[in-house]
PDB file of N, CA and C in Angstrom:
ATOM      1  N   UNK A   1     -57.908  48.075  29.253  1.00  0.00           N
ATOM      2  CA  UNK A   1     -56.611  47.538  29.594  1.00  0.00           C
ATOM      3  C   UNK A   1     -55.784  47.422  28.322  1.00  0.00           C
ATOM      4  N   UNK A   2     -54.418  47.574  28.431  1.00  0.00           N
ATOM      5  CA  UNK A   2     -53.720  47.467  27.230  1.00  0.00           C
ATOM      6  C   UNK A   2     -53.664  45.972  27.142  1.00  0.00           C
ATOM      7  N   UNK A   3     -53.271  45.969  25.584  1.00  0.00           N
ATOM      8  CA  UNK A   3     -52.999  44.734  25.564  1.00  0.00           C
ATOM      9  C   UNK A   3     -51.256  44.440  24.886  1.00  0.00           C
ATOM     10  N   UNK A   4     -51.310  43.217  24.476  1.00  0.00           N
ATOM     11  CA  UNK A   4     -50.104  42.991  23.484  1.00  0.00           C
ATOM     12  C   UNK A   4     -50.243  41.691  23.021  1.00  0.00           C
ATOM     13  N   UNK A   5     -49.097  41.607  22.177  1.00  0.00           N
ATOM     14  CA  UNK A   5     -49.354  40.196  21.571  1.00  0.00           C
ATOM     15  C   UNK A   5     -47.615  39.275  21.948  1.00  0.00           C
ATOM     16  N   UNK A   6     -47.606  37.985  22.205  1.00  0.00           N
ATOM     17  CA  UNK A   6     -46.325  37.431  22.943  1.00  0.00           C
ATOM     18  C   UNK A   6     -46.404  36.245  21.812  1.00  0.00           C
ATOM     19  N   UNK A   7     -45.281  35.661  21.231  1.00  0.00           N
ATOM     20  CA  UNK A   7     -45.490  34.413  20.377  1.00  0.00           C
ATOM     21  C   UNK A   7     -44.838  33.480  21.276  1.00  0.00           C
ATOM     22  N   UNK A   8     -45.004  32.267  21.452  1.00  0.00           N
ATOM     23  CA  UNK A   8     -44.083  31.251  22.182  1.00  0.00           C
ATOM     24  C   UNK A   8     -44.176  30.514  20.974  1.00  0.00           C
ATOM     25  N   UNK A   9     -42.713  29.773  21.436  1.00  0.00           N
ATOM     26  CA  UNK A   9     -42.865  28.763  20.831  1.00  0.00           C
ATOM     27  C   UNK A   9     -43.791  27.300  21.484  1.00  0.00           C
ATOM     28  N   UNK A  10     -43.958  26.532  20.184  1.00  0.00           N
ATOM     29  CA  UNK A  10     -45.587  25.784  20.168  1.00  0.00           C
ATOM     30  C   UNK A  10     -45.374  24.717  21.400  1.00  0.00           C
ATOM     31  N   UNK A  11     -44.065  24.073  21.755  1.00  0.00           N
ATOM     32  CA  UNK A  11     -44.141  23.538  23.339  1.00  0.00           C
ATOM     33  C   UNK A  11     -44.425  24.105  24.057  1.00  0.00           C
ATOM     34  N   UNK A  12     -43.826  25.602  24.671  1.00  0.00           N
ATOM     35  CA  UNK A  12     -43.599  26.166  25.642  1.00  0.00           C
ATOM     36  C   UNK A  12     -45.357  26.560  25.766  1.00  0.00           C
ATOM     37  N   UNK A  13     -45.976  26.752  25.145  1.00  0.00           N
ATOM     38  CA  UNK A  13     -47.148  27.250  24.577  1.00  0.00           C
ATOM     39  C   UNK A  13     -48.576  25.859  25.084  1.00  0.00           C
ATOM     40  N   UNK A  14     -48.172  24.788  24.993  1.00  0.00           N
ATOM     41  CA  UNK A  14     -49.055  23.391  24.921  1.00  0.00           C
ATOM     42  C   UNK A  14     -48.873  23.856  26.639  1.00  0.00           C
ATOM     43  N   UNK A  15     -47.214  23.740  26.965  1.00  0.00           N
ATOM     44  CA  UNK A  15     -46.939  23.517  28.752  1.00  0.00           C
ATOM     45  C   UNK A  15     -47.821  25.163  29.263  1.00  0.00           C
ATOM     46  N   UNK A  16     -48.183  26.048  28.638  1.00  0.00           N
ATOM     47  CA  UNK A  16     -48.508  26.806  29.736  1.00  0.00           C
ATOM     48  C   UNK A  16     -49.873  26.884  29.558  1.00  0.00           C
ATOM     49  N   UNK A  17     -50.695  26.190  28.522  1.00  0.00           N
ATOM     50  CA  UNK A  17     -51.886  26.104  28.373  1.00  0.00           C
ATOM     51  C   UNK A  17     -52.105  24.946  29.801  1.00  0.00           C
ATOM     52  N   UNK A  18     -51.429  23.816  29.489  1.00  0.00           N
ATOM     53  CA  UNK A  18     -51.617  22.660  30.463  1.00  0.00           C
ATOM     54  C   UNK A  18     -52.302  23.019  32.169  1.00  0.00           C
ATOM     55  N   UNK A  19     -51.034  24.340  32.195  1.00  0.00           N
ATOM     56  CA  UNK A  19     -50.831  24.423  33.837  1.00  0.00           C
ATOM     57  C   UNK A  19     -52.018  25.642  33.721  1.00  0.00           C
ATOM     58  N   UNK A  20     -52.139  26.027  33.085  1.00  0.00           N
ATOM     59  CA  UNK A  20     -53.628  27.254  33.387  1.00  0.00           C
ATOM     60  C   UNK A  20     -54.549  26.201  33.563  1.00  0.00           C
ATOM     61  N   UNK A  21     -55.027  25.170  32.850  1.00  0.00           N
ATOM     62  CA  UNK A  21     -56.036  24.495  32.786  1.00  0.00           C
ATOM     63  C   UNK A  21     -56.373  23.515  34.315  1.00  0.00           C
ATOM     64  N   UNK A  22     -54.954  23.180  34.856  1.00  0.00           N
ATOM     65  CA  UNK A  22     -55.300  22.324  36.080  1.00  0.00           C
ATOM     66  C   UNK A  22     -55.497  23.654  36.601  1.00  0.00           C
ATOM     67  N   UNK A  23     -55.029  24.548  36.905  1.00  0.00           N
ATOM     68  CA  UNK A  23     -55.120  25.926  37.877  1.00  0.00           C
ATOM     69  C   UNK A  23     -56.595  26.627  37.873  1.00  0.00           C
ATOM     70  N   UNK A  24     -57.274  25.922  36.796  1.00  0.00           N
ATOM     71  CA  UNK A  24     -58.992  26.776  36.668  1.00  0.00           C
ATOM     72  C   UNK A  24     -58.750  28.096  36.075  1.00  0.00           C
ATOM     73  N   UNK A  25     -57.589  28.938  35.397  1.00  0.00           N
ATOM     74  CA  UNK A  25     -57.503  29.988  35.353  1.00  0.00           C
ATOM     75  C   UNK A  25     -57.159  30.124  33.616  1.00  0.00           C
ATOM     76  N   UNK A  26     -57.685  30.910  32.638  1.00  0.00           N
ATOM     77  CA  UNK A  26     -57.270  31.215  31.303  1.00  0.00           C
ATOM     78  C   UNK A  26     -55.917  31.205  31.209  1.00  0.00           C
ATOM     79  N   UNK A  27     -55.255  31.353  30.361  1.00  0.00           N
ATOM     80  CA  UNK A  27     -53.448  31.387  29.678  1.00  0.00           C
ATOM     81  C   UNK A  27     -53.922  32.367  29.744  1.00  0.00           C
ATOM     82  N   UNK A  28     -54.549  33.855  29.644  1.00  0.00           N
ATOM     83  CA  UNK A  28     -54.084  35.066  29.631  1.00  0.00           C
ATOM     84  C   UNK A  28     -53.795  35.819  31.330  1.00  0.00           C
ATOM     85  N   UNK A  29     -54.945  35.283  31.818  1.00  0.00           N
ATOM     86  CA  UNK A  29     -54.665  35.295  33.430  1.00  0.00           C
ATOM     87  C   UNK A  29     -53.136  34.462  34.322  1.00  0.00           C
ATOM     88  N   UNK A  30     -52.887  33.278  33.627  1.00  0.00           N
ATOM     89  CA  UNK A  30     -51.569  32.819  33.939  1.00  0.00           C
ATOM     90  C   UNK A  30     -50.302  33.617  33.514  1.00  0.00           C
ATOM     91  N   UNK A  31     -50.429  34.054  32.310  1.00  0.00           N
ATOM     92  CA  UNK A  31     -48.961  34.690  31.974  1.00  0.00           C
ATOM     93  C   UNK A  31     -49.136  35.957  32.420  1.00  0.00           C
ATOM     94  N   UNK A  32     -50.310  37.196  32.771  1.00  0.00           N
ATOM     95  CA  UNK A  32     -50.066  38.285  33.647  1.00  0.00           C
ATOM     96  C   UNK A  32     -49.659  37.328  35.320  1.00  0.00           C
ATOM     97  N   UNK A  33     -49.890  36.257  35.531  1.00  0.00           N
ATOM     98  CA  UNK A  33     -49.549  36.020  37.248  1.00  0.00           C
ATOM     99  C   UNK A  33     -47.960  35.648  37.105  1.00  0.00           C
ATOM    100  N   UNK A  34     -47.517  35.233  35.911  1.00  0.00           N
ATOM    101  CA  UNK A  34     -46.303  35.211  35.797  1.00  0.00           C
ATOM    102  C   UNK A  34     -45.300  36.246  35.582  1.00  0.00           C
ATOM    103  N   UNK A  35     -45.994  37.110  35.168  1.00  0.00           N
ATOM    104  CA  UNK A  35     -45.315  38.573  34.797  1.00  0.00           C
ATOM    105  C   UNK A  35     -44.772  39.167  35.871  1.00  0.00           C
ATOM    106  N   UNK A  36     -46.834  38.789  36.722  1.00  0.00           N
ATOM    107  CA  UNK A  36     -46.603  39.772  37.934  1.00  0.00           C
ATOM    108  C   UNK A  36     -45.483  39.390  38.802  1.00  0.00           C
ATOM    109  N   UNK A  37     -45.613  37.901  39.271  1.00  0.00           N
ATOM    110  CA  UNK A  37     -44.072  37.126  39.938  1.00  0.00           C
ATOM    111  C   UNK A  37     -42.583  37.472  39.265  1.00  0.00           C
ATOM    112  N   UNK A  38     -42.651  37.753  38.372  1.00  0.00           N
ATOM    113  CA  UNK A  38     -41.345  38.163  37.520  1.00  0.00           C
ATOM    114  C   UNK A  38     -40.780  39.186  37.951  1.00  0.00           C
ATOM    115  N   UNK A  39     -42.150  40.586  37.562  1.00  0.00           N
ATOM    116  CA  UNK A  39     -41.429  41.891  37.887  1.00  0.00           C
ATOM    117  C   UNK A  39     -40.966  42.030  39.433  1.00  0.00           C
ATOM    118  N   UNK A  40     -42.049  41.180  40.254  1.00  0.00           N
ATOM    119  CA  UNK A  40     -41.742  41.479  41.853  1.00  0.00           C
ATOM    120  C   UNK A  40     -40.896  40.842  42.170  1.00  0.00           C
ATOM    121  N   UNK A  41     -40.248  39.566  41.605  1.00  0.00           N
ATOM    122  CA  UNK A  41     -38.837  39.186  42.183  1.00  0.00           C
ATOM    123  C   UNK A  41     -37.751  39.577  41.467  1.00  0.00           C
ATOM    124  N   UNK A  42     -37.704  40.492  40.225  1.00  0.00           N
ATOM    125  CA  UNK A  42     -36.946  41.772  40.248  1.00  0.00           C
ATOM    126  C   UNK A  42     -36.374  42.589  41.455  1.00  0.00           C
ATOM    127  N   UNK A  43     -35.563  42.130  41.944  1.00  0.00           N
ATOM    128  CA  UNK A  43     -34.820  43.389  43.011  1.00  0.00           C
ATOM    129  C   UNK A  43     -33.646  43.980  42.162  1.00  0.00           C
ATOM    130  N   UNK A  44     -33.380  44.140  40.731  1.00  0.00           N
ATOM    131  CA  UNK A  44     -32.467  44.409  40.483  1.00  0.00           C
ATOM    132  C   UNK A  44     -30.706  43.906  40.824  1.00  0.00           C
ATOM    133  N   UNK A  45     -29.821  44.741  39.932  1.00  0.00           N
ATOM    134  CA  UNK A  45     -28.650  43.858  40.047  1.00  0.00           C
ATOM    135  C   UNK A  45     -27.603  45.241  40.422  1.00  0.00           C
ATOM    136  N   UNK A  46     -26.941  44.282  41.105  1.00  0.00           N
ATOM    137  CA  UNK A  46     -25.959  45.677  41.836  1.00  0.00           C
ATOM    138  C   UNK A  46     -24.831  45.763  40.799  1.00  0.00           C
ATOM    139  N   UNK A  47     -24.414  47.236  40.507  1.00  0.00           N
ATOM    140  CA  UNK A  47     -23.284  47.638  39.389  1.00  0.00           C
ATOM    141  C   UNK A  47     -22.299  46.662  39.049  1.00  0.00           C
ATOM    142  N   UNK A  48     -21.708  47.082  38.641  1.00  0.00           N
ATOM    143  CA  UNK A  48     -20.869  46.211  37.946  1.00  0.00           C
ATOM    144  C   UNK A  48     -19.497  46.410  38.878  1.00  0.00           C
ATOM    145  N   UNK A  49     -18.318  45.601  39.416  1.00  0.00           N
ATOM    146  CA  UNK A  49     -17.192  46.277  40.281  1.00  0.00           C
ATOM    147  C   UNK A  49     -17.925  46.811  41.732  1.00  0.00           C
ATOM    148  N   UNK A  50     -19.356  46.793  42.005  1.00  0.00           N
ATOM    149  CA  UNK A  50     -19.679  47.274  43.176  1.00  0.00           C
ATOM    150  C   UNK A  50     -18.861  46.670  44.594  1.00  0.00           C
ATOM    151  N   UNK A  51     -18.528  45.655  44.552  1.00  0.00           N
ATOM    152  CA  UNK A  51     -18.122  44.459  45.223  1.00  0.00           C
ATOM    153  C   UNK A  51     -16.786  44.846  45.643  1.00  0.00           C
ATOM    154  N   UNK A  52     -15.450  45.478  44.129  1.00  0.00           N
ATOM    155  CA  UNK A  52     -14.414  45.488  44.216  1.00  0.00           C
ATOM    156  C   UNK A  52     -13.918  46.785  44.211  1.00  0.00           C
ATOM    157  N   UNK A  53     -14.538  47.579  45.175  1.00  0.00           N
ATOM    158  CA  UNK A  53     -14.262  48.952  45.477  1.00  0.00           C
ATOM    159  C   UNK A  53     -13.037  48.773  46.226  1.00  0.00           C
ATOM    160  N   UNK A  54     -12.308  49.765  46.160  1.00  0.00           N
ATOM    161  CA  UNK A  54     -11.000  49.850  46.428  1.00  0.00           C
ATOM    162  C   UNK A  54     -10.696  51.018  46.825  1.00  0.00           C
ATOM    163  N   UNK A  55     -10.309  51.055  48.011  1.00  0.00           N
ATOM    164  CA  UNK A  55     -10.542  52.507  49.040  1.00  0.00           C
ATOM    165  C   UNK A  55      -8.769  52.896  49.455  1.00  0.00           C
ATOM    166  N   UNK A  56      -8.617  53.733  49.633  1.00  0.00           N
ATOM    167  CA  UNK A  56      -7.472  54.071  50.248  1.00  0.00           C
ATOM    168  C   UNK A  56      -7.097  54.120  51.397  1.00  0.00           C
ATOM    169  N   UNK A  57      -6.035  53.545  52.125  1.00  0.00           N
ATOM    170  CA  UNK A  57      -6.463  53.142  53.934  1.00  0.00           C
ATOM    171  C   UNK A  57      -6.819  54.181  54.462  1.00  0.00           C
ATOM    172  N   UNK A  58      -6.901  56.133  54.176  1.00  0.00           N
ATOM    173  CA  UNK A  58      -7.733  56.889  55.396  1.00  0.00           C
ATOM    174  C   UNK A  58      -9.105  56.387  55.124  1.00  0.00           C
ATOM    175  N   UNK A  59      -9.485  56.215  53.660  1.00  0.00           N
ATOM    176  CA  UNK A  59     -11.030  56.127  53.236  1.00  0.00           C
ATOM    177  C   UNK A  59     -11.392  54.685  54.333  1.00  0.00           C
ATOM    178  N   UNK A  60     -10.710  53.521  54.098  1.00  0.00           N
ATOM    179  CA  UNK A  60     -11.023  52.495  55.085  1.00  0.00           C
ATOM    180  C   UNK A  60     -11.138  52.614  56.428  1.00  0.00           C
ATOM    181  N   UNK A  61     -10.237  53.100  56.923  1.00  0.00           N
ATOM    182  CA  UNK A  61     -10.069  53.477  58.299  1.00  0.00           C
ATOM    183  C   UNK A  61     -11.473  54.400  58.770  1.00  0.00           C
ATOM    184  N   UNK A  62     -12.285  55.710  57.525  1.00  0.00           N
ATOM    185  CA  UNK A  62     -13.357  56.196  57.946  1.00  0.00           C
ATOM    186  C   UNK A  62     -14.211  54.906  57.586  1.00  0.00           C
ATOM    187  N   UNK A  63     -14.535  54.376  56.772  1.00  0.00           N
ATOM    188  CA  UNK A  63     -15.602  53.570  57.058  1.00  0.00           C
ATOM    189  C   UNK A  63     -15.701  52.767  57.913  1.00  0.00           C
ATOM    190  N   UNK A  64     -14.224  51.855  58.589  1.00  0.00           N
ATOM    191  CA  UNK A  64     -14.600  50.865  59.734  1.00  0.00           C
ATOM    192  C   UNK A  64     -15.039  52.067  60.607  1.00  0.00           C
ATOM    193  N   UNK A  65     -14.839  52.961  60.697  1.00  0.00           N
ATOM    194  CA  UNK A  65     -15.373  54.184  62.363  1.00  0.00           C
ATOM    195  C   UNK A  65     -16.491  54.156  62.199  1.00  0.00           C
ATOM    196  N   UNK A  66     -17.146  54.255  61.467  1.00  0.00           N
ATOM    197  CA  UNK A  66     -18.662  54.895  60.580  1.00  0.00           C
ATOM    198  C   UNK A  66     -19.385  53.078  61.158  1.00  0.00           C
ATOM    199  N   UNK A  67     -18.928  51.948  60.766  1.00  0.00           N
ATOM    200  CA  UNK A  67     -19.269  51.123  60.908  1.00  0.00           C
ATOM    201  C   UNK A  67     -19.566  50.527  62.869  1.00  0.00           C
ATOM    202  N   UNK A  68     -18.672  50.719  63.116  1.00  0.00           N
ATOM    203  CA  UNK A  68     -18.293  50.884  64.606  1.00  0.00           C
ATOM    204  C   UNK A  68     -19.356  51.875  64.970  1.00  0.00           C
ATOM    205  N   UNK A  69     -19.646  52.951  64.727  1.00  0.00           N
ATOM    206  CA  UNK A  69     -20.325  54.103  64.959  1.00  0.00           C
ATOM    207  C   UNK A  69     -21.983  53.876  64.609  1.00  0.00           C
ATOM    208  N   UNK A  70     -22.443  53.020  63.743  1.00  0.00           N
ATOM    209  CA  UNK A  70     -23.538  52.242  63.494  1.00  0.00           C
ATOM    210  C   UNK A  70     -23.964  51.249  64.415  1.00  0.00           C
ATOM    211  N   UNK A  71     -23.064  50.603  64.691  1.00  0.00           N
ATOM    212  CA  UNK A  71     -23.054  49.461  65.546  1.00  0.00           C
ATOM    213  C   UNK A  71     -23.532  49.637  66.928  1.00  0.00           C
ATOM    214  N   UNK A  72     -22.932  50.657  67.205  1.00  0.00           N
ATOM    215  CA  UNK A  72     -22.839  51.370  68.932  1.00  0.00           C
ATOM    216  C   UNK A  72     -24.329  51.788  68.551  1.00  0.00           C
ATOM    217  N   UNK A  73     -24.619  52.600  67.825  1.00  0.00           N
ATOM    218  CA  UNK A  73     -26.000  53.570  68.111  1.00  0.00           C
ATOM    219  C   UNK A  73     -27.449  52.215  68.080  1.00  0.00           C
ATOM    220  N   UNK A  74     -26.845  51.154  67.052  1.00  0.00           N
ATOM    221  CA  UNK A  74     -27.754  50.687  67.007  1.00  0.00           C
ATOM    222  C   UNK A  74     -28.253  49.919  68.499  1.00  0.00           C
ATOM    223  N   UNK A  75     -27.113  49.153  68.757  1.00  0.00           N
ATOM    224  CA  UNK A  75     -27.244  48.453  70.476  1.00  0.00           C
ATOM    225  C   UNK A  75     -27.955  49.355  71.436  1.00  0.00           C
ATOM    226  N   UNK A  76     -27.482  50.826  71.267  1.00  0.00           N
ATOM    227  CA  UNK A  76     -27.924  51.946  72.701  1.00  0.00           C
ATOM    228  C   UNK A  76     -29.828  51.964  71.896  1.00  0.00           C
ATOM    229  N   UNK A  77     -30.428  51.662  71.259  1.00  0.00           N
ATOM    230  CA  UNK A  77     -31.294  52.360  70.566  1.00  0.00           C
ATOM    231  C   UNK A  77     -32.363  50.732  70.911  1.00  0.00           C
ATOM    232  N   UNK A  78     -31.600  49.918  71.034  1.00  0.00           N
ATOM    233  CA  UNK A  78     -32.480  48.652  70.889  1.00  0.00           C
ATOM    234  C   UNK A  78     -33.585  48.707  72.569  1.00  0.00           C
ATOM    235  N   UNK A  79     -34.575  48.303  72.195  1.00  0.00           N
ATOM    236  CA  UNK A  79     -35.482  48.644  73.508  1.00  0.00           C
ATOM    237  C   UNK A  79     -35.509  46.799  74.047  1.00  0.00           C
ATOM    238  N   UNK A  80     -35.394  45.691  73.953  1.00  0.00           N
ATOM    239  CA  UNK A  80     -35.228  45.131  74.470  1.00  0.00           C
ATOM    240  C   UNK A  80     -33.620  44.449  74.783  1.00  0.00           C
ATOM    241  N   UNK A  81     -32.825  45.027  75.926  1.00  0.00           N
ATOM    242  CA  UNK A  81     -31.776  44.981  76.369  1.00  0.00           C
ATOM    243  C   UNK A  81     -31.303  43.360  76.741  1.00  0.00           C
ATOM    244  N   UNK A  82     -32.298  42.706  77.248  1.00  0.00           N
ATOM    245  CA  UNK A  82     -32.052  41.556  77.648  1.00  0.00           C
ATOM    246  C   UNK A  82     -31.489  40.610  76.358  1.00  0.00           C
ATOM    247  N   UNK A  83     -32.056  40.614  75.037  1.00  0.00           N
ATOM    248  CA  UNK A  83     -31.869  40.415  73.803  1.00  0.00           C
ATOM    249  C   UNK A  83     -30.541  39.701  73.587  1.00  0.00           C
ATOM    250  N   UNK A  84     -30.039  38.389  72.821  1.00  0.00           N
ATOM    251  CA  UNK A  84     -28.569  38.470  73.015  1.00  0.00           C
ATOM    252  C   UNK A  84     -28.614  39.307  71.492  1.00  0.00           C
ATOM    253  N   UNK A  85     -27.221  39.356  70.949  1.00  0.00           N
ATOM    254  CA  UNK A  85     -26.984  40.564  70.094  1.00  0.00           C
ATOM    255  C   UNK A  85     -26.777  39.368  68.613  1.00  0.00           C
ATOM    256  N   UNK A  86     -27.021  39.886  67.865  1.00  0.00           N
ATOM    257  CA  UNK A  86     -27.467  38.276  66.731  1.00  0.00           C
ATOM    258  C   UNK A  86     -26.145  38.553  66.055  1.00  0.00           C
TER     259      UNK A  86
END
């Protein structure tokens, strides 16, 4: 396994020794379970301006259709009909 080397500083370092120790688990096993929680609640960050796209009213006008057009296929496609629509 690779390894590496991480310096903390000497609080941050006492507090994560602490919480491995009630947990039964080494500080090297705690900071990979922290890693691992880290990278997986990584979903990334959406662009920058993604938000403040700015369309021209035909471009709008196709996406509400497209949207409308999603909408419809999805309702005809749903197998329990009785369902109210959320």
């Amino acid at each position: 396994m690779p390894t590496t080397t991480i310096h903390f500083p000497e609080g941050v370092l006492r507090r994560v020794d602490a919480v491995a120790h009630r947990r039964g688990i080494s500080r090297n096993r705690f900071v990979i379970q922290a890693c691992e929680q880290a990278v997986a609640g990584d979903s990334g960050q959406w662009p920058e301006q993604f938000f403040e796209l700015e369309l021209s009213p035909s471009d709008q006008m196709l996406l509400n259709q497209a949207t409308v057009e999603l909408e419809e296929a999805v309702a005809r496609s749903r197998s329990n009909r009785g369902a109210p629509l959320l």
